[in-house]
C-alpha atoms as a PDB file:
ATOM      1  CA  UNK A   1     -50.487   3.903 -45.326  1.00  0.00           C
ATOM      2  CA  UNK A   2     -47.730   6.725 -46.752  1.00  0.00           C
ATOM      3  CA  UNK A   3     -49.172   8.962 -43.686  1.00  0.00           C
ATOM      4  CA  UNK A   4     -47.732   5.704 -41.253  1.00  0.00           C
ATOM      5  CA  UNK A   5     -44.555   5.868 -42.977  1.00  0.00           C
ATOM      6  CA  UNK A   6     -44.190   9.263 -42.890  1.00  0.00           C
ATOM      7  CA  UNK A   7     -44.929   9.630 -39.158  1.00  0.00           C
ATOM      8  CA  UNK A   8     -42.728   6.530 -38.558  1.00  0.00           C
ATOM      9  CA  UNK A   9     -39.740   8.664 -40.404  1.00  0.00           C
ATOM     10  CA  UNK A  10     -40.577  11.450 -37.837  1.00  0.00           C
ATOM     11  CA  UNK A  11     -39.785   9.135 -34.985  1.00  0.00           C
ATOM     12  CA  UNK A  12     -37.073   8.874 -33.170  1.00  0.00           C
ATOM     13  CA  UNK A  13     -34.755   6.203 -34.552  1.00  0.00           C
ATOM     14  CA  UNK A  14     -31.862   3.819 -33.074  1.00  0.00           C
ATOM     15  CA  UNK A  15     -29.692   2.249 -35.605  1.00  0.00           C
ATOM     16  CA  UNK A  16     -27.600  -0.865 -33.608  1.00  0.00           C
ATOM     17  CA  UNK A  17     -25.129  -1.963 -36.204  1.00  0.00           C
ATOM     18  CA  UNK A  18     -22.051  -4.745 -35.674  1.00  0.00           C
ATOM     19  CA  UNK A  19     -18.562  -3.976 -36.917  1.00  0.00           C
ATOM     20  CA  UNK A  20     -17.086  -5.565 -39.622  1.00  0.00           C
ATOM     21  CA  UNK A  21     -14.724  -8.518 -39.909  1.00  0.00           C
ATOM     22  CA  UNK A  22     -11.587  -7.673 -37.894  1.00  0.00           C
ATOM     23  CA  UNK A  23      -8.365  -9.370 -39.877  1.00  0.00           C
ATOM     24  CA  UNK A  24      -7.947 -12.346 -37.529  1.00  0.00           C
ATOM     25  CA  UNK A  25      -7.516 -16.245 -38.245  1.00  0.00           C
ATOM     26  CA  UNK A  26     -10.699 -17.677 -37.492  1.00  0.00           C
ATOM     27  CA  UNK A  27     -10.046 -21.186 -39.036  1.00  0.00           C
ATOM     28  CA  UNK A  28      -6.938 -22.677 -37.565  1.00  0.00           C
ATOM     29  CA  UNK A  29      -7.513 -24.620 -34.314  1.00  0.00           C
ATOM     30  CA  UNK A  30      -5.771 -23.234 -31.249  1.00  0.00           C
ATOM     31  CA  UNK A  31      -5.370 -24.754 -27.494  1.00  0.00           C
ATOM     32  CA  UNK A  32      -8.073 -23.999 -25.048  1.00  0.00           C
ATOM     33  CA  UNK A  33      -4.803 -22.134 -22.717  1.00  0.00           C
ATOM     34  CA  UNK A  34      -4.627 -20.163 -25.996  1.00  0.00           C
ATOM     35  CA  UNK A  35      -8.036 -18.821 -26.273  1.00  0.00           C
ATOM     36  CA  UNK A  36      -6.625 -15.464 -24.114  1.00  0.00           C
ATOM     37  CA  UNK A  37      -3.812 -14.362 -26.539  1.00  0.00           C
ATOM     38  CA  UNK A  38      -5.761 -15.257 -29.274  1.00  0.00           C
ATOM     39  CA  UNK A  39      -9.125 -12.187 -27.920  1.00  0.00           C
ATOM     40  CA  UNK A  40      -5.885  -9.973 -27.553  1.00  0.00           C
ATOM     41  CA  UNK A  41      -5.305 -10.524 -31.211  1.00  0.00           C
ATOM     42  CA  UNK A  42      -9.042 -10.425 -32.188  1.00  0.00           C
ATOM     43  CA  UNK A  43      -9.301  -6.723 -29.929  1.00  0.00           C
ATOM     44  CA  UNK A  44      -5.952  -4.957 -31.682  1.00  0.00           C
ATOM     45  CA  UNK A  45      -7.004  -6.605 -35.074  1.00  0.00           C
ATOM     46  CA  UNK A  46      -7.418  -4.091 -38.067  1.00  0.00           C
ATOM     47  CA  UNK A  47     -10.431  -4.565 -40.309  1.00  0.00           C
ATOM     48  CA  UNK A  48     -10.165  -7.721 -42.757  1.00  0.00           C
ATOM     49  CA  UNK A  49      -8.617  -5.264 -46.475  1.00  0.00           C
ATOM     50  CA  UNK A  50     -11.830  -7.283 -48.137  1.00  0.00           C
ATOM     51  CA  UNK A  51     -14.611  -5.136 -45.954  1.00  0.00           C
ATOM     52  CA  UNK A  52     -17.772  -4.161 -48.249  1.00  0.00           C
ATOM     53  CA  UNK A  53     -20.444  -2.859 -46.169  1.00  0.00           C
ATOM     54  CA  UNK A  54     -23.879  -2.866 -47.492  1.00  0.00           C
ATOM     55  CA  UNK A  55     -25.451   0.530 -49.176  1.00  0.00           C
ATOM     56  CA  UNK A  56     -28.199   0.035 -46.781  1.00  0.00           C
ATOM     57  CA  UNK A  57     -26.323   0.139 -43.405  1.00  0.00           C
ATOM     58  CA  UNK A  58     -24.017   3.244 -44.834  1.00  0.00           C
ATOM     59  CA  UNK A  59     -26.762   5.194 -45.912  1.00  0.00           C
ATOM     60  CA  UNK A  60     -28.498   4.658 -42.226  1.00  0.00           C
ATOM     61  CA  UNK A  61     -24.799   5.697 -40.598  1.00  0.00           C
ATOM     62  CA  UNK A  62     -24.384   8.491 -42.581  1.00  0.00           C
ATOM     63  CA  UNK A  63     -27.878  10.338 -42.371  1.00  0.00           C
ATOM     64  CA  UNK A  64     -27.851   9.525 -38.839  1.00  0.00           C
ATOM     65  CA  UNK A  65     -27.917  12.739 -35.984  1.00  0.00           C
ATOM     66  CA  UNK A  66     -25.508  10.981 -34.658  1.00  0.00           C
ATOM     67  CA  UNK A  67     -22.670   8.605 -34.511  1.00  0.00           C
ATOM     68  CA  UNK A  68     -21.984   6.387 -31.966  1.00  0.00           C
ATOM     69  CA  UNK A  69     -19.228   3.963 -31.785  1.00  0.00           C
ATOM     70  CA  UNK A  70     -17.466   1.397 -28.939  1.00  0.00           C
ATOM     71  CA  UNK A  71     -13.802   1.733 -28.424  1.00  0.00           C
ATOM     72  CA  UNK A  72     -12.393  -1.305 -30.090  1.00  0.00           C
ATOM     73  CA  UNK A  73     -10.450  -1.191 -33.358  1.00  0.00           C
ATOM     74  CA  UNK A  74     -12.623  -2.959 -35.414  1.00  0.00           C
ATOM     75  CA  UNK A  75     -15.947  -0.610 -34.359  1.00  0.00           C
ATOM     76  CA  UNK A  76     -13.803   2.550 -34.771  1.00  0.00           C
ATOM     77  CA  UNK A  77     -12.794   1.350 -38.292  1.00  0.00           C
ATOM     78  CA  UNK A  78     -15.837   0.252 -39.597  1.00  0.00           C
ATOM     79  CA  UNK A  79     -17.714   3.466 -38.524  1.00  0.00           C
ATOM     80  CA  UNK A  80     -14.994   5.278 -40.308  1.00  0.00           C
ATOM     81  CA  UNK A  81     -14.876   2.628 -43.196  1.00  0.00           C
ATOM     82  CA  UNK A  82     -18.681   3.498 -43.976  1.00  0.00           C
ATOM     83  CA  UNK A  83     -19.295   7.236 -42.413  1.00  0.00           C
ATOM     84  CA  UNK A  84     -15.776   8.808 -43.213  1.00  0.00           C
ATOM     85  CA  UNK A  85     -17.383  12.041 -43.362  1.00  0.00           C
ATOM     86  CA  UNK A  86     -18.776  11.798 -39.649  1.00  0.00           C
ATOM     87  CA  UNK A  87     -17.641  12.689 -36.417  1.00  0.00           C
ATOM     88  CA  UNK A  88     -18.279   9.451 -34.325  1.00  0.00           C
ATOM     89  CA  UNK A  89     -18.667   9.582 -30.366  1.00  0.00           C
ATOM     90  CA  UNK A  90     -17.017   6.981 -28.632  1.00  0.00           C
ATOM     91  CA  UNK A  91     -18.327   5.491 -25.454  1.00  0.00           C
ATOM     92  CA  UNK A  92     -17.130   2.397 -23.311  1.00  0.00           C
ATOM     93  CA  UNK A  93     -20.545   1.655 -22.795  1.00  0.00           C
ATOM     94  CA  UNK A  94     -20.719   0.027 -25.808  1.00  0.00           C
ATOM     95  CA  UNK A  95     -18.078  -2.398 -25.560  1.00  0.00           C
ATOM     96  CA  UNK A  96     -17.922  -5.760 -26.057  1.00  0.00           C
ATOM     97  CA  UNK A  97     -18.660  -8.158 -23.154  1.00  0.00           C
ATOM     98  CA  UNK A  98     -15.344  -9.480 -22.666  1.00  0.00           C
ATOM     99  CA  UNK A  99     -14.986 -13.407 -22.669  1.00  0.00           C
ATOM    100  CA  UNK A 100     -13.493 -15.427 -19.699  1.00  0.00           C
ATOM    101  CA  UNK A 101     -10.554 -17.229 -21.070  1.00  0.00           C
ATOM    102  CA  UNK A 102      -8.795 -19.130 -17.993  1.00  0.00           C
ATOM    103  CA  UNK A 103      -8.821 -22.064 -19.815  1.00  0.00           C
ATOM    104  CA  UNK A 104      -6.248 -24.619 -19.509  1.00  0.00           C
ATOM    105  CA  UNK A 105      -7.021 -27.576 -22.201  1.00  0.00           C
ATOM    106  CA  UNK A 106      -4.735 -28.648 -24.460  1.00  0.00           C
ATOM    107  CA  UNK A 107      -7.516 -29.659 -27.183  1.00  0.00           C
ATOM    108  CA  UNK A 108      -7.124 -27.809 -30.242  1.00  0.00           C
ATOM    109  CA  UNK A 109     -10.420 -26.308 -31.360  1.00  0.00           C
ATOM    110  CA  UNK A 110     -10.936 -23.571 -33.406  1.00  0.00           C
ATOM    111  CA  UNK A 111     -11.486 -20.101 -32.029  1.00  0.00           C
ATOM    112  CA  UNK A 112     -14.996 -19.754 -32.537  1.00  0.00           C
ATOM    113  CA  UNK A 113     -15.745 -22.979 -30.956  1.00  0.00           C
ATOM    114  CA  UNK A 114     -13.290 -21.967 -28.164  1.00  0.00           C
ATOM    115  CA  UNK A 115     -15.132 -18.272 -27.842  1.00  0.00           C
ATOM    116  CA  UNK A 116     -18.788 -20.291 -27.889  1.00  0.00           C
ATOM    117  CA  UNK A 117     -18.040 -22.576 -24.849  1.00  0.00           C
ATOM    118  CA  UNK A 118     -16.673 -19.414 -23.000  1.00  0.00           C
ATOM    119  CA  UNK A 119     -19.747 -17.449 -23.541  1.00  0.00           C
ATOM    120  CA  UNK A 120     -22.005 -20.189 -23.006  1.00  0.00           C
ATOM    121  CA  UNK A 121     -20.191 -20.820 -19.601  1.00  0.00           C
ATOM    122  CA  UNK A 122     -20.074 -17.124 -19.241  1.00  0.00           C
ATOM    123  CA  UNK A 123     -24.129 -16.974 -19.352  1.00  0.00           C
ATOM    124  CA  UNK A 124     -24.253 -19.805 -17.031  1.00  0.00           C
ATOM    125  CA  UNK A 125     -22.196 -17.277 -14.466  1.00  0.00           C
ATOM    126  CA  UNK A 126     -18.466 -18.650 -14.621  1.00  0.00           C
ATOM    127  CA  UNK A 127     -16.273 -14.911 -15.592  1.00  0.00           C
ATOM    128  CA  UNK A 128     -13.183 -15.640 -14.356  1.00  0.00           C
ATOM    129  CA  UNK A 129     -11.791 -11.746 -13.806  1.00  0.00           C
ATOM    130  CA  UNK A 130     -13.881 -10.706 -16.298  1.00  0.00           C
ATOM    131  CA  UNK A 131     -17.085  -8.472 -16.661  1.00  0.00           C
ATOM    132  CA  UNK A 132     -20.061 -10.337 -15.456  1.00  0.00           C
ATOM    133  CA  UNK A 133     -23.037 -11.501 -17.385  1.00  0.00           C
ATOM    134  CA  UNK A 134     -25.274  -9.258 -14.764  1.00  0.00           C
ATOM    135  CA  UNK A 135     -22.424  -6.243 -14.873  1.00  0.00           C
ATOM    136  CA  UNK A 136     -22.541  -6.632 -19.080  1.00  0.00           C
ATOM    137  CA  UNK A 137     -26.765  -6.211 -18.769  1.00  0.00           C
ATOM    138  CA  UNK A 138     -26.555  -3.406 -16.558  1.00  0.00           C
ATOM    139  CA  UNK A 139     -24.103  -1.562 -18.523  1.00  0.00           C
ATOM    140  CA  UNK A 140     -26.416  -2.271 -21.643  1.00  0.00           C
ATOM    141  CA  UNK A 141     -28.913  -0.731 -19.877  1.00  0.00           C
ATOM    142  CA  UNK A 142     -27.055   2.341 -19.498  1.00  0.00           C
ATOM    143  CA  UNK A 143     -26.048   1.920 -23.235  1.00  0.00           C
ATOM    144  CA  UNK A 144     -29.401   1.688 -24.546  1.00  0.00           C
ATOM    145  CA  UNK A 145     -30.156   5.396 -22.097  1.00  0.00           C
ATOM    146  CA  UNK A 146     -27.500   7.222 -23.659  1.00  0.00           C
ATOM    147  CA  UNK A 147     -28.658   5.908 -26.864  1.00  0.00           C
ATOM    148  CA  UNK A 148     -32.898   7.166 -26.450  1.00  0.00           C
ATOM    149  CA  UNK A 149     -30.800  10.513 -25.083  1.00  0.00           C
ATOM    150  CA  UNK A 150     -28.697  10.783 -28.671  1.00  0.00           C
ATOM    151  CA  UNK A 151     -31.605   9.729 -30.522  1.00  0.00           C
ATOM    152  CA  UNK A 152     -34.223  12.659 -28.648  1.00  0.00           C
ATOM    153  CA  UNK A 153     -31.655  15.023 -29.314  1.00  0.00           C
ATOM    154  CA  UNK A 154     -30.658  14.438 -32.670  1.00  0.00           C
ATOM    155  CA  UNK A 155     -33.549  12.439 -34.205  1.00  0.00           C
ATOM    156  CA  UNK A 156     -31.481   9.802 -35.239  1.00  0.00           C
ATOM    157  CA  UNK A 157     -28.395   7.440 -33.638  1.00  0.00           C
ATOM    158  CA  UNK A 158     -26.128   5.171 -35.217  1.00  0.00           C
ATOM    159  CA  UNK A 159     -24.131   2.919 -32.896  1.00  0.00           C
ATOM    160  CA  UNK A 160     -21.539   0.540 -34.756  1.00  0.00           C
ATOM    161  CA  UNK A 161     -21.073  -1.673 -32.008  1.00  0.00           C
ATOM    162  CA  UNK A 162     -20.679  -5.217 -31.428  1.00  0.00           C
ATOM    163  CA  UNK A 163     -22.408  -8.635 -31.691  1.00  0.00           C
ATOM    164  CA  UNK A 164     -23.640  -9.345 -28.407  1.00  0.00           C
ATOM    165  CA  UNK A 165     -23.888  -6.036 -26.516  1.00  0.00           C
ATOM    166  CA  UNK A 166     -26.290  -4.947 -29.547  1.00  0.00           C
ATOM    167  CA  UNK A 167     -28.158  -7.997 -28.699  1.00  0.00           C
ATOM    168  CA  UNK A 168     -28.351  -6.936 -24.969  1.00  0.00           C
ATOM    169  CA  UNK A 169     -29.130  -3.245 -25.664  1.00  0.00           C
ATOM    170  CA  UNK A 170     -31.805  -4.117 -28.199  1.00  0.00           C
ATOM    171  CA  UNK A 171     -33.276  -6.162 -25.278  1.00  0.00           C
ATOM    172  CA  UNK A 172     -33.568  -3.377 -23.264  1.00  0.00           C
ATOM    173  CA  UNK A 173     -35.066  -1.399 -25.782  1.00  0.00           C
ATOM    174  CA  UNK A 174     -37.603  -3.341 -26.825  1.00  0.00           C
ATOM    175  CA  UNK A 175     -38.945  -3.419 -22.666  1.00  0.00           C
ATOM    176  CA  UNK A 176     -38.823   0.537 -22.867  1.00  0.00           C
ATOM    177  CA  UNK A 177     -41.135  -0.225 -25.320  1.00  0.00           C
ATOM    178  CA  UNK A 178     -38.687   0.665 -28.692  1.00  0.00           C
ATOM    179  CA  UNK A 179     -40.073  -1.334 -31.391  1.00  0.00           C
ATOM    180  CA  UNK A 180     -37.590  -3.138 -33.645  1.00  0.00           C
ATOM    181  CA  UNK A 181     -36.174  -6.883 -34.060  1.00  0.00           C
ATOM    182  CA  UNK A 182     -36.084  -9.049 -31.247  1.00  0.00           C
ATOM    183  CA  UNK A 183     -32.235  -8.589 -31.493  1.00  0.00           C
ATOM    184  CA  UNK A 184     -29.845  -7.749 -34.403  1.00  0.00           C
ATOM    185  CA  UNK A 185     -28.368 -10.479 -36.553  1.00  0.00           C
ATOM    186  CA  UNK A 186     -25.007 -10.719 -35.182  1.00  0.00           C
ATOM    187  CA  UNK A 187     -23.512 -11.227 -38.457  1.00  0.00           C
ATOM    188  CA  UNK A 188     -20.442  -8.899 -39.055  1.00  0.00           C
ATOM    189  CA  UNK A 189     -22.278  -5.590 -41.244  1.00  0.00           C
ATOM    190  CA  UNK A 190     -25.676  -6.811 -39.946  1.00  0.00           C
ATOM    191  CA  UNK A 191     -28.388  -4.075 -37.857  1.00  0.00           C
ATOM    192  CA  UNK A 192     -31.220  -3.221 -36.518  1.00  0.00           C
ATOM    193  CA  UNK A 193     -33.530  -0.503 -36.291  1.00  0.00           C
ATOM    194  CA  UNK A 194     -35.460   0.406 -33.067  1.00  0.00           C
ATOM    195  CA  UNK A 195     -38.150   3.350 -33.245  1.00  0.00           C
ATOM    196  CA  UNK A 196     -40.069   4.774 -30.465  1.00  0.00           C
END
């Protein structure tokens, strides 16, 4: 049993961890035509002041080979929120999927409802100028390569990434035959780890 642990230690290991919460109002109900200004906010938005990572995914980001991060303000924060110590790589592979937001509705929703019809329309194939569903898996796909090249090299990778391109590279990790969670929670802190 230790000797299993011990050899699983030895493997090489893929942390996929989401950002924290960026500073943006989540609660107040916004026009469907609004949904676009309001992703602009969501992408510039600073981390919410309240952020308290857990000791758990800190420890994994900071004793990681290497530190991997997407582009966006609220990945680039967290990583240096919980690894401010590390040098972090940052890759557009590991962007968010972007959300199609030509909506025109007047209905007043909140944003989260808003963002959850546009994804679910999004899977269904509607992108409307934006990255599609296919592009966003094959991009993963190249995500989850750089992240078995990182990890070979270095032992270890963090990425602090984002909620649903975790879930897509963690996909296409577990067919390469990575063993880890059917997909990180995609709760704002939340991870997954992936060995091979």
């Amino acid at each position: 049993m230790a000797s299993e642990f011990v050899a699983e230690l030895l493997l090489p290991r893929i942390i996929l961890a989401r950002h924290g919460t960026p500073a943006v109002d989540f609660k107040t109900p916004i026009p469907g035509h609004g949904l676009a200004q309001w992703l602009e906010c969501e992408r510039d938005a600073a981390l919410a002041s309240s952020q308290h990572p857990s000791a758990e995914v800190r420890r994994l980001a900071t004793t990681a080979g290497c530190l991997t991060v997407s582009p966006l303000r609220r990945s680039v924060e967290s990583a240096r929120l919980i690894a401010p110590s590390s040098m972090a790589l940052v890759d557009e592979h590991f962007r968010e999927a972007a959300l199609p937001s030509a909506i025109t509705s007047r209905l007043r929703l909140r944003p989260g409802l808003w963002a959850a019809l546009a994804r679910t329309a999004w899977f269904c194939g509607w992108s409307a100028g934006v990255e599609s569903f296919k592009a966003a898996r094959e991009r993963a796909a190249e995500a989850a390569q750089i992240l078995i090249a990182h990890a070979e090299a270095h032992g270890s990778v963090a990425l602090i990434g984002h909620g649903l391109m975790n879930i897509l590279i963690a996909g296409r990790l577990r067919a390469l035959r990575w063993k880890g969670p059917l997909f990180p929670r995609p709760r704002h802190w939340a991870f997954g780890v992936y060995v091979h």
